[in-house]
C-alpha atoms as a PDB file:
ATOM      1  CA  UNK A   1      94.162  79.873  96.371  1.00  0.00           C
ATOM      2  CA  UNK A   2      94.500  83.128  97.910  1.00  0.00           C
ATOM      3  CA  UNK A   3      93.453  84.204 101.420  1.00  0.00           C
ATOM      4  CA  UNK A   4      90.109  85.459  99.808  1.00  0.00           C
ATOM      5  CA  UNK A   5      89.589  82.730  97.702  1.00  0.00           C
ATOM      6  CA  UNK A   6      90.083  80.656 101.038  1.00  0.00           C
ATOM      7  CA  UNK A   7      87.137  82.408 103.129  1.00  0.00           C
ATOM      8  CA  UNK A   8      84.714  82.190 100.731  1.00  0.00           C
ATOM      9  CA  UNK A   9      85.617  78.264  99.794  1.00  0.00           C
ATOM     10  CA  UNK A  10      85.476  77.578 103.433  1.00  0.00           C
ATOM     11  CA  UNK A  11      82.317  79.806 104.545  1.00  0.00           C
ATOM     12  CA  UNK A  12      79.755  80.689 102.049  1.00  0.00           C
ATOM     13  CA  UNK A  13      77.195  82.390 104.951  1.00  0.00           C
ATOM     14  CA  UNK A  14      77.416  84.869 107.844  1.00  0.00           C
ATOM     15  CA  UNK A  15      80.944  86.694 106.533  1.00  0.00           C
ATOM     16  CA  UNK A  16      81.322  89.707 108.493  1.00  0.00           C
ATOM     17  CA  UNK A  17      83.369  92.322 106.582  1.00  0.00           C
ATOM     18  CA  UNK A  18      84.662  95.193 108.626  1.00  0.00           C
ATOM     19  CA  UNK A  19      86.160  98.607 107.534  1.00  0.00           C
ATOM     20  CA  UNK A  20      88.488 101.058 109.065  1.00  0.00           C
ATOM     21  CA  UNK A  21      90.169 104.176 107.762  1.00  0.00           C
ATOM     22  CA  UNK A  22      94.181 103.674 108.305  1.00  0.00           C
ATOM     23  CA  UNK A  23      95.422 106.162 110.675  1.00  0.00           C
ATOM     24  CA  UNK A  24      91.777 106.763 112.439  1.00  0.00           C
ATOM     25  CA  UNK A  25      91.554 107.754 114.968  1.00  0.00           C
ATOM     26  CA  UNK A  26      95.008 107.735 115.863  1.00  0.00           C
ATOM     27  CA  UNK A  27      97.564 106.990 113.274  1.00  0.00           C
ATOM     28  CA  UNK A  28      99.115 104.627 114.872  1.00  0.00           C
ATOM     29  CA  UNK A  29      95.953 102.815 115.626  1.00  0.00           C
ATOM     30  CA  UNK A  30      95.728 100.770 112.330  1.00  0.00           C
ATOM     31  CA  UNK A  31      97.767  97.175 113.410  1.00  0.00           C
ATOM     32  CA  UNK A  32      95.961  97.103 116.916  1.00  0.00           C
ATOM     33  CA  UNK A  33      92.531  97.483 115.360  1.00  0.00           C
ATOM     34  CA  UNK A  34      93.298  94.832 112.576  1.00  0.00           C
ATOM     35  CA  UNK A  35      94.780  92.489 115.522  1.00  0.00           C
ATOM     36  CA  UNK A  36      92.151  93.026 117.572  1.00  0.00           C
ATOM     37  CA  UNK A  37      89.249  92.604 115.046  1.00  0.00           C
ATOM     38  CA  UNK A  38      91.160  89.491 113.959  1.00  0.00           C
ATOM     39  CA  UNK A  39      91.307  88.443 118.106  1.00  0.00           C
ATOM     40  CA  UNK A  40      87.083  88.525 117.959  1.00  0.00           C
ATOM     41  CA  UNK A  41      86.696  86.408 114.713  1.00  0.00           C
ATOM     42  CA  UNK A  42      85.810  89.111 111.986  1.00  0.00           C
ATOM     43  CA  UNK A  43      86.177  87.952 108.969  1.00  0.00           C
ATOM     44  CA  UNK A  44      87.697  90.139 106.529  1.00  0.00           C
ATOM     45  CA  UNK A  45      89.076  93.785 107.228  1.00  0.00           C
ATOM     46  CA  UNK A  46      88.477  96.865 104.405  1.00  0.00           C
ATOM     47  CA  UNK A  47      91.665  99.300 104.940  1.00  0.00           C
ATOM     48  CA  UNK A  48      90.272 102.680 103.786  1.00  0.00           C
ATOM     49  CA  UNK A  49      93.026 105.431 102.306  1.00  0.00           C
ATOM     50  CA  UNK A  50      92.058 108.369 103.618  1.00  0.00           C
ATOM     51  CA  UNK A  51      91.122 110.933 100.688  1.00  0.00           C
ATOM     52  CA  UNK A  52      89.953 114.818 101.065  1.00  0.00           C
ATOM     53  CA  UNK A  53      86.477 114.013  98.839  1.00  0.00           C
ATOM     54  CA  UNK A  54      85.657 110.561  99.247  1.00  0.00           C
ATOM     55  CA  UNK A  55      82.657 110.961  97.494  1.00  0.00           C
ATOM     56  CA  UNK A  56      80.993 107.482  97.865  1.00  0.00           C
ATOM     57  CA  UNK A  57      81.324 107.991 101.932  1.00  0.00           C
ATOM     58  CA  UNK A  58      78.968 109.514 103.816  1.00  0.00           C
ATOM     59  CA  UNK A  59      79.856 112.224 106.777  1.00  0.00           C
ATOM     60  CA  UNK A  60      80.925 109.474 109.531  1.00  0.00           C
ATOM     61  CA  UNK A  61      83.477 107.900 107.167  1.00  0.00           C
ATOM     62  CA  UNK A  62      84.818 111.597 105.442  1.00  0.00           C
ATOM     63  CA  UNK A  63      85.017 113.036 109.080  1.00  0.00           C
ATOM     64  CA  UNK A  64      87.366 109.985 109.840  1.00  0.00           C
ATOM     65  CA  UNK A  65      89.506 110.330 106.552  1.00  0.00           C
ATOM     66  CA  UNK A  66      90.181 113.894 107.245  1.00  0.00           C
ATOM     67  CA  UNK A  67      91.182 113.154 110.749  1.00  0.00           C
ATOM     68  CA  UNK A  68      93.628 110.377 109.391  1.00  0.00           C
ATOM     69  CA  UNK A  69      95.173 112.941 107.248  1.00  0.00           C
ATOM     70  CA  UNK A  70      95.400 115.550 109.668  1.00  0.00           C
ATOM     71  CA  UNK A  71      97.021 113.077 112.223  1.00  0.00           C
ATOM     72  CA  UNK A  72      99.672 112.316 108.618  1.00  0.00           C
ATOM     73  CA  UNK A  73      98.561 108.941 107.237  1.00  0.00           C
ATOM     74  CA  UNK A  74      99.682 108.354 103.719  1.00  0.00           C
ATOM     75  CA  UNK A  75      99.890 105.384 101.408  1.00  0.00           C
ATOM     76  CA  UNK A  76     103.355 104.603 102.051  1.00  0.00           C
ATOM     77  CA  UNK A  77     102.681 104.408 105.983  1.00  0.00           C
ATOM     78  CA  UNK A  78      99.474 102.320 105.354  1.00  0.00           C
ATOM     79  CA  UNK A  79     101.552  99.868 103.125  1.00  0.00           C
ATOM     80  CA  UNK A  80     104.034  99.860 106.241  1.00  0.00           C
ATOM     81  CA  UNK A  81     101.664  99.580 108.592  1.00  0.00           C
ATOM     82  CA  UNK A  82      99.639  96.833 106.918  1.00  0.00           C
ATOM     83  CA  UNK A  83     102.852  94.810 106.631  1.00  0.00           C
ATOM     84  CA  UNK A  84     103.180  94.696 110.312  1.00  0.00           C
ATOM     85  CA  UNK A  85      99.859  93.783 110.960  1.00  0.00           C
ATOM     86  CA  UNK A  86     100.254  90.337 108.831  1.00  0.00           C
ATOM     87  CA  UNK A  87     103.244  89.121 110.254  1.00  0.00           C
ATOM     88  CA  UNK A  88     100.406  88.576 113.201  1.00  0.00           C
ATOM     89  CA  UNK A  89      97.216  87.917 111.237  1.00  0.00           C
ATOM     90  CA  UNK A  90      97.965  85.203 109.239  1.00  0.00           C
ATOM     91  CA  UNK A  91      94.926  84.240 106.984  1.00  0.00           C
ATOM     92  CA  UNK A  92      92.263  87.159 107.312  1.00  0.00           C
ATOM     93  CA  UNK A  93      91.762  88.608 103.962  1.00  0.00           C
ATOM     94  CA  UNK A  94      92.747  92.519 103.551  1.00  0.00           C
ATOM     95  CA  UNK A  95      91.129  94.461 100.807  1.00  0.00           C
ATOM     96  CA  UNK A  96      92.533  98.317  99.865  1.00  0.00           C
ATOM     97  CA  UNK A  97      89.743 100.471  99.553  1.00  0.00           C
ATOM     98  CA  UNK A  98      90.534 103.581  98.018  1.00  0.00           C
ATOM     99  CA  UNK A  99      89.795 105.998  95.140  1.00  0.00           C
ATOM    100  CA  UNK A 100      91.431 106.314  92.096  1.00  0.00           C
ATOM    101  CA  UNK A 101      92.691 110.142  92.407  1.00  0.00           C
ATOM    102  CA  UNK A 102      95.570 109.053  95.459  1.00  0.00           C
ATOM    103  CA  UNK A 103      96.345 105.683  93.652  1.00  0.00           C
ATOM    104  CA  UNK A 104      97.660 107.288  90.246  1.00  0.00           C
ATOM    105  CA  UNK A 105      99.618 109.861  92.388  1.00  0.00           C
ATOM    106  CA  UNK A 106     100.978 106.876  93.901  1.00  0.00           C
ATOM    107  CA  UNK A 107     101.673 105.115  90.620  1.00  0.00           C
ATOM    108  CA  UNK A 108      98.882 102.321  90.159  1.00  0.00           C
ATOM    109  CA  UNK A 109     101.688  99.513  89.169  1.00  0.00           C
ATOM    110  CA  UNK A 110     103.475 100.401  92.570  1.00  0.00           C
ATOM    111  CA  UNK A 111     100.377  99.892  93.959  1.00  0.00           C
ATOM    112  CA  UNK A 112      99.678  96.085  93.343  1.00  0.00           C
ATOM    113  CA  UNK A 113     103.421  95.121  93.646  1.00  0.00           C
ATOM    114  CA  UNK A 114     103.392  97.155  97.403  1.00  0.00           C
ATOM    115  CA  UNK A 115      99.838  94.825  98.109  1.00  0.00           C
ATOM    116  CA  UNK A 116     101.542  91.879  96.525  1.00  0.00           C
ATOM    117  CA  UNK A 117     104.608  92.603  99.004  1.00  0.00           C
ATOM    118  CA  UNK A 118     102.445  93.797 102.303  1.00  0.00           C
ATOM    119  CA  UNK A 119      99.987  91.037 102.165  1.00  0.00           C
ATOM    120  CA  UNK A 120      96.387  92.466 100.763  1.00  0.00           C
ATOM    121  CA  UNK A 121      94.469  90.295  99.025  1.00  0.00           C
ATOM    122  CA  UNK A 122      92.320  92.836  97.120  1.00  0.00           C
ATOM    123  CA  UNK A 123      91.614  96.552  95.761  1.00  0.00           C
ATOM    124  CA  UNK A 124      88.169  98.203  95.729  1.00  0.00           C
ATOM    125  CA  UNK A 125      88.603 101.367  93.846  1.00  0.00           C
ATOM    126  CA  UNK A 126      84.832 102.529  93.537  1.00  0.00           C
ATOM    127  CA  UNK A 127      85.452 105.362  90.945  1.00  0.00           C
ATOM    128  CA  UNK A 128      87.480 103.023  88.525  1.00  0.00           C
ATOM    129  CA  UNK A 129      85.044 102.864  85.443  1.00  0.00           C
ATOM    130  CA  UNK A 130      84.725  99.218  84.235  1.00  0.00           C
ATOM    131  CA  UNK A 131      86.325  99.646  80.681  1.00  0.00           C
ATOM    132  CA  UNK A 132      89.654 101.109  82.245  1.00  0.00           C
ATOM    133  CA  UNK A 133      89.830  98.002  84.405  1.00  0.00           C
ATOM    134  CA  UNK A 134      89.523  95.578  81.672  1.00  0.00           C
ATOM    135  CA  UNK A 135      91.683  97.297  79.575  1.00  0.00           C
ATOM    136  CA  UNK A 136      94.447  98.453  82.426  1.00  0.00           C
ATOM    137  CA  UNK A 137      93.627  96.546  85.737  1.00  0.00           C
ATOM    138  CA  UNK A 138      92.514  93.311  84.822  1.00  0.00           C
ATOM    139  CA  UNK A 139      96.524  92.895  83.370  1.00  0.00           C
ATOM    140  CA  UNK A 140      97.848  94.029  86.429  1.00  0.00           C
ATOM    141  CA  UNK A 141      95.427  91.585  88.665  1.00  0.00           C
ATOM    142  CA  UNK A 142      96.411  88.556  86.604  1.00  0.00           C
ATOM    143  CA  UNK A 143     100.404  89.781  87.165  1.00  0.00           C
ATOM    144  CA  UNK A 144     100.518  89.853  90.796  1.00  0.00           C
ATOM    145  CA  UNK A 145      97.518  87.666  91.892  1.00  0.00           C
ATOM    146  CA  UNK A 146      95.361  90.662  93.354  1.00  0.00           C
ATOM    147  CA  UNK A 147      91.292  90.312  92.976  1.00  0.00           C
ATOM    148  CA  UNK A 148      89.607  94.266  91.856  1.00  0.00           C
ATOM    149  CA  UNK A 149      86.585  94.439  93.948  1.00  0.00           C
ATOM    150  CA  UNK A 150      83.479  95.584  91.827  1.00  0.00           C
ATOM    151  CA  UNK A 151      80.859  97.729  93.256  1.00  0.00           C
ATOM    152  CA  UNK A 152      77.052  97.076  92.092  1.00  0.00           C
ATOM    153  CA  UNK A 153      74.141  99.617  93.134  1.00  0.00           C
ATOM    154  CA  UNK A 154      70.378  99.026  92.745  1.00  0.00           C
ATOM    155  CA  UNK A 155      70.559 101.041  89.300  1.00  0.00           C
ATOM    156  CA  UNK A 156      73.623  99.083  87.724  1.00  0.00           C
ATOM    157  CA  UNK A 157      71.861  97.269  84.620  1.00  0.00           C
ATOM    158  CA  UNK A 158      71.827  93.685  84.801  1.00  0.00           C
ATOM    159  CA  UNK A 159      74.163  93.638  81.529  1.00  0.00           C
ATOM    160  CA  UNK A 160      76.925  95.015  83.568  1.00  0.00           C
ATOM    161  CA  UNK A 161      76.566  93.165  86.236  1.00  0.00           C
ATOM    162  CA  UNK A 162      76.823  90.299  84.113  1.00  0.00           C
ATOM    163  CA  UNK A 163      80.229  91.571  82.777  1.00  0.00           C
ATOM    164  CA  UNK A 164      81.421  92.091  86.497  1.00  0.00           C
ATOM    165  CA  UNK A 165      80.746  88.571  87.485  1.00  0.00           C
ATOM    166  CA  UNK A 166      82.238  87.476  84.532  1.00  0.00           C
ATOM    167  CA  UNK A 167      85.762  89.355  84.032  1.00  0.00           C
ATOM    168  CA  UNK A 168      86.382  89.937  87.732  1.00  0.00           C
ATOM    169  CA  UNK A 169      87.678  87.872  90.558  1.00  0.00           C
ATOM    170  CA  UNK A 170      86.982  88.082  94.592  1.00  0.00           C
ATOM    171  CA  UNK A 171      83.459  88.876  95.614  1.00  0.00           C
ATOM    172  CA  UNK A 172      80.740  91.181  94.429  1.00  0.00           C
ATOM    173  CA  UNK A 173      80.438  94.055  96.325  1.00  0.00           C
ATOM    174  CA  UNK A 174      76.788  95.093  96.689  1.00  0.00           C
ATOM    175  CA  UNK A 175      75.929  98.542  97.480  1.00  0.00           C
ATOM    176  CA  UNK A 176      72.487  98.182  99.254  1.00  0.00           C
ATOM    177  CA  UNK A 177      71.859 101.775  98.435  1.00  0.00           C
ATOM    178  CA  UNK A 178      72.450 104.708  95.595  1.00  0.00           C
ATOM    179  CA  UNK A 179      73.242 107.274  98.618  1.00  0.00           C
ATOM    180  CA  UNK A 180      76.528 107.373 100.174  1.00  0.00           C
ATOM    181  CA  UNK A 181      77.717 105.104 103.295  1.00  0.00           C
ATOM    182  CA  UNK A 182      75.832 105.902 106.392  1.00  0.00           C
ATOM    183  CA  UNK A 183      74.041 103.665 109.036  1.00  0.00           C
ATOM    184  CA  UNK A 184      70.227 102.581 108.687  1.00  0.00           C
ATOM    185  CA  UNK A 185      67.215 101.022 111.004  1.00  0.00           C
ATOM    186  CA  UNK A 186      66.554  98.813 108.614  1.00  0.00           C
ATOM    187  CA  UNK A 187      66.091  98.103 104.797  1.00  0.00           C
ATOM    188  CA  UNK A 188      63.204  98.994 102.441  1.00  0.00           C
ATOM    189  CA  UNK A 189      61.245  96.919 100.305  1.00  0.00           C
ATOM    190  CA  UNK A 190      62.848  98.147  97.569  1.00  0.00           C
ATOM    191  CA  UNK A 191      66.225  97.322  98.614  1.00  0.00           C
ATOM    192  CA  UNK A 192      64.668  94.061  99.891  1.00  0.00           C
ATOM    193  CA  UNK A 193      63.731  93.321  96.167  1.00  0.00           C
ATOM    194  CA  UNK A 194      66.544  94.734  94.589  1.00  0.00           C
ATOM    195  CA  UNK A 195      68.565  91.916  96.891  1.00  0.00           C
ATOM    196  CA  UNK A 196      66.293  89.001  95.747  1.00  0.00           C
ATOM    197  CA  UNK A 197      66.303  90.239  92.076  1.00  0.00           C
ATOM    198  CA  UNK A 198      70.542  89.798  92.701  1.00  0.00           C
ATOM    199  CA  UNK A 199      69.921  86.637  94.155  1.00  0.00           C
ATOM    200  CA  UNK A 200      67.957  84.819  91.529  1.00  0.00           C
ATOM    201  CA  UNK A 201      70.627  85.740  88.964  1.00  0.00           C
ATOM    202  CA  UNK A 202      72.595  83.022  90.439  1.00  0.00           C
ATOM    203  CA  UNK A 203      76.324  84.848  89.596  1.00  0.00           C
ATOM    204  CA  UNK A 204      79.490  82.587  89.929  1.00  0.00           C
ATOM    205  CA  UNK A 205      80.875  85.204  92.674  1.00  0.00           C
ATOM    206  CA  UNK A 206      80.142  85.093  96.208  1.00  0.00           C
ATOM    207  CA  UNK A 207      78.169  88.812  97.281  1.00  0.00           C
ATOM    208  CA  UNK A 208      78.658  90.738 100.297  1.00  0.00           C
ATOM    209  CA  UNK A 209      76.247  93.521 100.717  1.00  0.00           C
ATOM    210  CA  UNK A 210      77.265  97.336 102.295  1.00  0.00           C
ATOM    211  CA  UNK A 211      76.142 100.893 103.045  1.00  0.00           C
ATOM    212  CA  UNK A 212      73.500 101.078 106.209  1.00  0.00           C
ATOM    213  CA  UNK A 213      74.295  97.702 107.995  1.00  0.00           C
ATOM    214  CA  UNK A 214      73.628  98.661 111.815  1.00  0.00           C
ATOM    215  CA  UNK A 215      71.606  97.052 113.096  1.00  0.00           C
ATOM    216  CA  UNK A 216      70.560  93.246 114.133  1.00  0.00           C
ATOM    217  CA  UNK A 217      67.826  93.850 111.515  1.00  0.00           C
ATOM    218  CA  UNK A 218      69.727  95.064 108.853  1.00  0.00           C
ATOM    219  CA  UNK A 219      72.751  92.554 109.583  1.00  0.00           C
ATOM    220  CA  UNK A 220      70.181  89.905 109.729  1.00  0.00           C
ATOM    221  CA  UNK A 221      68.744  91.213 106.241  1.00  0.00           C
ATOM    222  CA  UNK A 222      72.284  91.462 104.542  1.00  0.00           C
ATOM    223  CA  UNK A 223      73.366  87.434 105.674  1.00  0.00           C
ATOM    224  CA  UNK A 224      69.990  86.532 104.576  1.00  0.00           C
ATOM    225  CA  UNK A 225      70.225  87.577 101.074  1.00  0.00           C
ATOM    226  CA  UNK A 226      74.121  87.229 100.720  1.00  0.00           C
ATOM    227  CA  UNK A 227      77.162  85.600 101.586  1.00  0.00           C
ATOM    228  CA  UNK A 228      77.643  88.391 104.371  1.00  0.00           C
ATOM    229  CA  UNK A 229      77.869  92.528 105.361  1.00  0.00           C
ATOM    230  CA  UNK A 230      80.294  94.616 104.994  1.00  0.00           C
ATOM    231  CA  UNK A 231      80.050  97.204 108.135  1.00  0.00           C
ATOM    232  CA  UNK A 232      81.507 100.841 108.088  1.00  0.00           C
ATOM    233  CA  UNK A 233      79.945 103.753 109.074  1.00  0.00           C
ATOM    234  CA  UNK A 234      79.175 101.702 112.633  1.00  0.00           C
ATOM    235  CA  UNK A 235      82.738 100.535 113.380  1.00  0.00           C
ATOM    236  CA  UNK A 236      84.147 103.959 113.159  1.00  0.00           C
ATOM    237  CA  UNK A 237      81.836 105.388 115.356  1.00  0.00           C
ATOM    238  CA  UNK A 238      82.672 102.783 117.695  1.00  0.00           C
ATOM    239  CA  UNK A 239      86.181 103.771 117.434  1.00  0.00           C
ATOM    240  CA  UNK A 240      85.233 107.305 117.954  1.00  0.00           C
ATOM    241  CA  UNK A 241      83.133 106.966 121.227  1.00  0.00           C
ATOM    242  CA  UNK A 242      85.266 103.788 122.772  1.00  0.00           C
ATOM    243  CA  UNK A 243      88.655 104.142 124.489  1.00  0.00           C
ATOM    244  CA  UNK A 244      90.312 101.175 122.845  1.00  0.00           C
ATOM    245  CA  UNK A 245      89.967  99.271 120.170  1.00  0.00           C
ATOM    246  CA  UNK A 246      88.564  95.649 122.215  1.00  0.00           C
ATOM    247  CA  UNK A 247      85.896  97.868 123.146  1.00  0.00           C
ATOM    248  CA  UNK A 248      84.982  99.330 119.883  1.00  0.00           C
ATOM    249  CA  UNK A 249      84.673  95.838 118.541  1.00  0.00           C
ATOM    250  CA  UNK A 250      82.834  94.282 121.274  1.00  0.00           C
ATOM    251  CA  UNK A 251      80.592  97.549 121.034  1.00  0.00           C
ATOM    252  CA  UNK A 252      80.297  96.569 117.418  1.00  0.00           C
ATOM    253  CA  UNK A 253      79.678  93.257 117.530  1.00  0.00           C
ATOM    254  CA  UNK A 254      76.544  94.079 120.236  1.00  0.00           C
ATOM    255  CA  UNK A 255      75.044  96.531 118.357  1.00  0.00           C
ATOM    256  CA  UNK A 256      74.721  94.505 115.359  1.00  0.00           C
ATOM    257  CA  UNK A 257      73.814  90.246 117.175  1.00  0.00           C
END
């Protein structure tokens, strides 16, 4: 059982997912935000690679990728970095989260040995169509023991996301939203039904639901209808207006109980 595997055998409600982009907004600020997030209880961190056209982020989470690659992050740093962060945090669950343009220059193989070897737990790769992972991913997952994170949107038929619960491992990642990241009040009806249509398809995978989660309302919303949020947009605005990282995650973790 892998540290994943672990969370979700151990908690199945309230999981509190948090993302970052490695090297915002300083690049050496990756290991002290994962310690200190770790420190407050968070439950799972989401290490973003910084990309030039991330193109399922809104302008909060692009602004912060092109200010980690201006300050120099690259994969090979994040890998480094994220290695040094788990010789302190032990059993909280990293996930990758990157796009598929920066992982083939990187060499995708080289990829899941390097998370195999640093200590992540999972991939998201949001612009990996589903028939390249079974026939090239799902090989590589089984190899080195890493779940591939599937994204599901309000318009994703329920045929597929049959096929997602079925073939992959880890958690379903629900996007509350066909827009881009971005913080919300709260969430429509619509998304309201579109979680409670999710729901009653009973799925073998745990869910988290992201995109817009910001709120007490919308944090309440997400736990309600899930196994937990993912937060993004939020956390790295706190990052931005907040000296240190303890006080972006105590700012977090106010704005959203």
């Amino acid at each position: 059982m892998n540290r994943l595997q672990s969370l979700f055998s151990r908690k199945s409600s309230d999981i509190l997912s948090v993302f970052l982009t490695a090297g915002f907004p300083r690049l050496d600020s990756t290991v002290e935000i994962i310690r200190e997030l770790d420190r407050r209880g968070i439950d799972m961190v989401e290490i973003g690679v910084p990309f030039s056209d991330p193109m399922a982020d809104g302008t909060v989470i692009q602004h912060s990728s092109s200010i980690a690659l201006d300050n120099g992050m690259s994969l090979s740093l994040l890998f480094d970095q994220v290695a040094e962060a788990r010789k302190e945090v032990k059993d909280m669950p990293f996930v990758l989260m990157g796009y598929l343009n920066p992982m083939l220059r990187y060499g995708i193989e080289r990829i899941f040995a390097r998370c195999r070897e640093t200590g992540i737990d999972a991939i998201i790769i949001p612009d990996l169509p589903f028939a390249e992972y079974m026939r090239e991913y799902k090989p590589l997952c089984e190899k080195y023991g890493i779940d591939l994170i599937m994204l599901i949107t309000p318009e994703t038929s329920s045929e597929r996301i049959h096929l997602i619960d079925e073939h992959c491992s880890g958690f379903i990642y629900m996007v509350s939203t066909a827009s881009t990241t971005g913080t919300k009040d709260r969430f429509t009806d619509e998304q309201t039904a579109y979680f409670r249509r999710i729901a009653s398809m009973k799925l073998n995978h745990p869910r988290l639901i992201g995109f817009g989660i910001s709120t007490p309302s919308t944090m309440a919303d997400a736990c309600a209808n899930s196994s937990g949020a993912i937060i993004g947009s939020l956390f790295i605005k706190c990052l931005e207006r907040n000296p240190t990282p303890a006080v972006a995650v105590a700012d977090l973790l106010a704005t959203i109980y």
